[in-house]
N, C-alpha and C. Protein backbone atom coordinates (compact mmCIF):
# COMPACT_ATOMS: atom_id res chain seq x y z
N UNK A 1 204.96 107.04 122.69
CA UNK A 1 204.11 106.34 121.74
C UNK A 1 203.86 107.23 120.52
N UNK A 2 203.85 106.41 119.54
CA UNK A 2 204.47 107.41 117.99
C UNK A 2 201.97 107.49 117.58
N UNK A 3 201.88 108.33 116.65
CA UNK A 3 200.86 108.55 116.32
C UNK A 3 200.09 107.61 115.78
N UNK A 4 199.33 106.69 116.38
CA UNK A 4 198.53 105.70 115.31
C UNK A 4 196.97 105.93 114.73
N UNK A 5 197.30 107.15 114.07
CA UNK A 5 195.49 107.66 114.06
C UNK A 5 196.38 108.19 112.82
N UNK A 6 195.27 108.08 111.82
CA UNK A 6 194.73 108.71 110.47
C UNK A 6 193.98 109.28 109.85
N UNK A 7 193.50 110.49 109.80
CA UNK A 7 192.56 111.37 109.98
C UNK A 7 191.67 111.48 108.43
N UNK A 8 190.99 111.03 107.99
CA UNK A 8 190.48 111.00 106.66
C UNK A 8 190.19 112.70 106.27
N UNK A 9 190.52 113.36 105.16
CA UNK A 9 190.13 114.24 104.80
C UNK A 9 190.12 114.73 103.39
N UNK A 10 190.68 115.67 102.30
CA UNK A 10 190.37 115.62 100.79
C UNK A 10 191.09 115.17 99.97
N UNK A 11 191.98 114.46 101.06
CA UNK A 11 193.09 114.20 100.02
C UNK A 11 192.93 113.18 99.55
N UNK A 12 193.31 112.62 97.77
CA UNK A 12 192.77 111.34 97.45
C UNK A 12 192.98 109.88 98.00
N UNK A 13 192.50 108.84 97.83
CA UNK A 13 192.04 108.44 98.83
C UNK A 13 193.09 107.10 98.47
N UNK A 14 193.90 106.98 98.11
CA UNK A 14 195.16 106.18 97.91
C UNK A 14 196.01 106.83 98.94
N UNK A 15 196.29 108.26 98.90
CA UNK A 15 197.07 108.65 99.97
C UNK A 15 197.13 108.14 101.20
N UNK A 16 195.87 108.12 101.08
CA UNK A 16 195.59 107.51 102.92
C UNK A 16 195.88 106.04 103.05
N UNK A 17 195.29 105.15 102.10
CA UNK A 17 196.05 103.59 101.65
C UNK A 17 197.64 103.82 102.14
N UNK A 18 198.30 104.41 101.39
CA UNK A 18 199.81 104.35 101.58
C UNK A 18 200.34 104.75 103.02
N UNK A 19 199.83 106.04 103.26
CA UNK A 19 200.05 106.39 104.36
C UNK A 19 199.75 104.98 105.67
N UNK A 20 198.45 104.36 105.45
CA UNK A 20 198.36 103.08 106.70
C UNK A 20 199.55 101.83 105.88
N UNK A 21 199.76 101.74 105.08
CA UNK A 21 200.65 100.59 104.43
C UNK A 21 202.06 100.82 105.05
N UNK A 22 202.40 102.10 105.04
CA UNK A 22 204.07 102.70 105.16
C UNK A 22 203.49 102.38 107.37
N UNK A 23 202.80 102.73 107.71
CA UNK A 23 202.45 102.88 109.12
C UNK A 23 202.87 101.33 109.29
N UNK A 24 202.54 100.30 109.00
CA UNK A 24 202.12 98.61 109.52
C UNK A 24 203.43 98.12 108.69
N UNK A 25 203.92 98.70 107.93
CA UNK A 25 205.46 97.91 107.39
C UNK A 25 206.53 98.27 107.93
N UNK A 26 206.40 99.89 108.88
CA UNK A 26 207.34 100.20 109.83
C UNK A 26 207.56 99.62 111.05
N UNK A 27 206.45 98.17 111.25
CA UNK A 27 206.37 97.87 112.58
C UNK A 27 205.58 97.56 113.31
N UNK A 28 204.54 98.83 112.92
CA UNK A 28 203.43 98.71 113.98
C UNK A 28 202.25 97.90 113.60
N UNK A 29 201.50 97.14 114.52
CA UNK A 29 200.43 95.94 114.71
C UNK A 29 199.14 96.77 114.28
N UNK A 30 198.93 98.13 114.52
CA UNK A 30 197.27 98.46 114.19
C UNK A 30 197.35 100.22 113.77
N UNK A 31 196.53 100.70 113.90
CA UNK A 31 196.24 102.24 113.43
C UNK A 31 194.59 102.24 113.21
N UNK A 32 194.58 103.20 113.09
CA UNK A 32 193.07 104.00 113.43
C UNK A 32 192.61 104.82 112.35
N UNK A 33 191.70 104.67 111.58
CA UNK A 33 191.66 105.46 110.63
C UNK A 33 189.64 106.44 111.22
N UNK A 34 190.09 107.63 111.11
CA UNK A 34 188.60 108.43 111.58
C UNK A 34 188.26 109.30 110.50
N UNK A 35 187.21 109.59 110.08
CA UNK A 35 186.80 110.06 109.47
C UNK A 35 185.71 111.11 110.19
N UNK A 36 184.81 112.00 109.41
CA UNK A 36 183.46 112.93 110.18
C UNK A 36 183.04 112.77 109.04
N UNK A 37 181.52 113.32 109.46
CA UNK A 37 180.46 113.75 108.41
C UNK A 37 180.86 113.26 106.83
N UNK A 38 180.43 113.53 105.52
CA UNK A 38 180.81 113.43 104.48
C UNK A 38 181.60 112.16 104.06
N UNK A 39 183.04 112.21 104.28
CA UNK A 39 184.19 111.56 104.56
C UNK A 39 183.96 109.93 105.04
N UNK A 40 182.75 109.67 105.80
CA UNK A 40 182.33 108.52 106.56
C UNK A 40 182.78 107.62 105.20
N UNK A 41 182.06 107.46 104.42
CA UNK A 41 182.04 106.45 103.51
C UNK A 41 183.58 106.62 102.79
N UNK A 42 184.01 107.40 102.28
CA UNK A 42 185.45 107.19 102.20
C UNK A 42 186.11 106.40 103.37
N UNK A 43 186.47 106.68 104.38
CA UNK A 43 186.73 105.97 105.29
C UNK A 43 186.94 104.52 105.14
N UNK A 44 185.31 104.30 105.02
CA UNK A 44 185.42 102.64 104.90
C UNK A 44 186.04 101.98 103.57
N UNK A 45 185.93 103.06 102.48
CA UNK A 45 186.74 102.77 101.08
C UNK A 45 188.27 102.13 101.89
N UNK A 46 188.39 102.90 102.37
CA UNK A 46 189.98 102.96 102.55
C UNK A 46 190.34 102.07 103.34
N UNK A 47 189.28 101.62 104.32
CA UNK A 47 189.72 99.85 105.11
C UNK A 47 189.15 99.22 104.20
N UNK A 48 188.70 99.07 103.41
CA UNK A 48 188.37 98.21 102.22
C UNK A 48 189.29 97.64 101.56
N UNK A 49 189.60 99.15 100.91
CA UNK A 49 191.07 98.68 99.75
C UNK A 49 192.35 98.55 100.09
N UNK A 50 192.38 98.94 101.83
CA UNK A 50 193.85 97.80 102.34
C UNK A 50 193.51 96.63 102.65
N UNK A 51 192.41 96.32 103.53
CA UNK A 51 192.24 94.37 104.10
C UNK A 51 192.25 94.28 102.83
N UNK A 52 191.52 93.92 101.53
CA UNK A 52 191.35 93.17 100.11
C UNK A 52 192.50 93.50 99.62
N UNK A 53 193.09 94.40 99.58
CA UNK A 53 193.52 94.17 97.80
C UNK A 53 195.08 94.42 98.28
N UNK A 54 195.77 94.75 99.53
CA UNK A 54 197.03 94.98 99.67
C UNK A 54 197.39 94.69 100.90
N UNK A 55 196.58 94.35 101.90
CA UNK A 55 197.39 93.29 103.13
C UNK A 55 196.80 92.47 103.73
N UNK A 56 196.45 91.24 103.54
CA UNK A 56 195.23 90.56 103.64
C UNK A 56 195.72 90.18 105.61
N UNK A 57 196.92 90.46 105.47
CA UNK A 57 197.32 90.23 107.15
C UNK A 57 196.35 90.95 107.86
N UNK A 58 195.93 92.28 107.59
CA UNK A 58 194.86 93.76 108.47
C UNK A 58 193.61 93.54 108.40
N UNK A 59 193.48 93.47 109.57
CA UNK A 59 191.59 93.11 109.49
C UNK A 59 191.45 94.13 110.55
N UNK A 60 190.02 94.15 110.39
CA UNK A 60 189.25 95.17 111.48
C UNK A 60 188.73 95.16 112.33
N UNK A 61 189.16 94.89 113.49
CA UNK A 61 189.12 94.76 114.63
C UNK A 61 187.98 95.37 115.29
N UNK A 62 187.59 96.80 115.03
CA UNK A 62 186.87 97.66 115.97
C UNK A 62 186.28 98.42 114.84
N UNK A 63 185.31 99.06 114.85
CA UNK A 63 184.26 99.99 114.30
C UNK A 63 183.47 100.57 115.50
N UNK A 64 183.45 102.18 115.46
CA UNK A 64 182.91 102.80 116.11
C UNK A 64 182.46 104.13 115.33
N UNK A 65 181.01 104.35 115.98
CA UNK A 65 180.69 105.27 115.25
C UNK A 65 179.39 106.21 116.23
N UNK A 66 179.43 107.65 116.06
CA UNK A 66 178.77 108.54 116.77
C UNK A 66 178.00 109.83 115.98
N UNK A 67 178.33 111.13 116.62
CA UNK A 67 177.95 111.92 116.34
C UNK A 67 178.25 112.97 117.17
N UNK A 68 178.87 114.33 117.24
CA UNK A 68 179.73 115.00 117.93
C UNK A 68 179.37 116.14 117.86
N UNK A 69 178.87 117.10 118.93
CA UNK A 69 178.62 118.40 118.32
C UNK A 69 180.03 119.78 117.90
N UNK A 70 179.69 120.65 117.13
CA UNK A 70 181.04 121.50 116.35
C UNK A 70 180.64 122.59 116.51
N UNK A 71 181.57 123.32 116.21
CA UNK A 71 180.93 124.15 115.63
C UNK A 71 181.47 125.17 114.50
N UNK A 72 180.66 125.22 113.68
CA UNK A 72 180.80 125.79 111.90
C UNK A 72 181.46 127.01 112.02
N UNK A 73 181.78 127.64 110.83
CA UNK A 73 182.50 128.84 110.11
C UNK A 73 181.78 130.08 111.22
N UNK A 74 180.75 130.04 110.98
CA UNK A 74 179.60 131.14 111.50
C UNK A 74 179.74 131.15 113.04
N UNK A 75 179.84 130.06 113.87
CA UNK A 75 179.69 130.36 115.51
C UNK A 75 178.63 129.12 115.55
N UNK A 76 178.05 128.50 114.47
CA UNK A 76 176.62 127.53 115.31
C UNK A 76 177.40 126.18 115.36
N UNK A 77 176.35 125.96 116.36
CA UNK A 77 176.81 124.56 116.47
C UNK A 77 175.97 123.61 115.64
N UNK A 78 176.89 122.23 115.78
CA UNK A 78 176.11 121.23 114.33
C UNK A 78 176.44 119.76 114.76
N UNK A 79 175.52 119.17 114.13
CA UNK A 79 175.73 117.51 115.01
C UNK A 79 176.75 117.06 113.41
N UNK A 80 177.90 116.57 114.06
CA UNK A 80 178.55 116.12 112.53
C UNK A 80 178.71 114.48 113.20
N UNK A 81 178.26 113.42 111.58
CA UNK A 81 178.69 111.40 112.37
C UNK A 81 180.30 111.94 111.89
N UNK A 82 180.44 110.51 113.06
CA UNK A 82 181.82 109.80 112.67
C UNK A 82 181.99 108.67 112.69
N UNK A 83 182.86 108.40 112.14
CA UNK A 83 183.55 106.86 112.25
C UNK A 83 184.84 106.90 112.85
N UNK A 84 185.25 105.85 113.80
CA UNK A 84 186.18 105.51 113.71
C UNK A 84 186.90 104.07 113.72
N UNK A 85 187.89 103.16 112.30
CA UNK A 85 187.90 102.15 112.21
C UNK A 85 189.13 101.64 112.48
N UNK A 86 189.23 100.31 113.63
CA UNK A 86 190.72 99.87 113.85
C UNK A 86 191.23 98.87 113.03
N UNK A 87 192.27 98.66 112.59
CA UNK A 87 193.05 97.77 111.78
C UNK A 87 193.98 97.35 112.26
N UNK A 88 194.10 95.82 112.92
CA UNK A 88 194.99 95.10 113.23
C UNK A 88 195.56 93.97 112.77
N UNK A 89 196.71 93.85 112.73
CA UNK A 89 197.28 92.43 112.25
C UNK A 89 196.93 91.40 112.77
């Protein structure tokens, strides 16, 4: 089973659009897009501006969301949210 997760992070946020567009035109029915802390609301940019504006076929199936403990640069630990959102045909 090939990778269906998309990891939100700094890269601009079309990248990640293309990246799930090239994922669902190769084939596959859904993918996973997760995000943490910060990033959350990008996230949902990015199932936004594929269901509307470039595959009205992908809807969102699943939304899940938490809070995970990490731990930082230094050694501490830290409660970081997440999201994670499914997109299916």
């Amino acid at each position: 089973m090939e990778n269906d997760t998309v990891f939100v992070g700094k890269k601009p946020t079309m990248s990640y659009v293309l990246a799930i567009l090239t994922h669902i035109n190769s084939g596959h029915d859904s993918i996973t897009l997760k995000a943490r802390g910060m990033l959350v609301s990008k996230a949902v940019d990015i199932s936004q501006i594929v269901t509307r504006k470039f595959s009205k076929e992908l809807k969102v199936s699943n939304v899940s969301i938490g809070s995970e403990e990490i731990n930082d640069k230094d050694g501490n630990k830290r409660m970081v949210s997440f999201i994670s959102i499914e997109l299916k045909k």
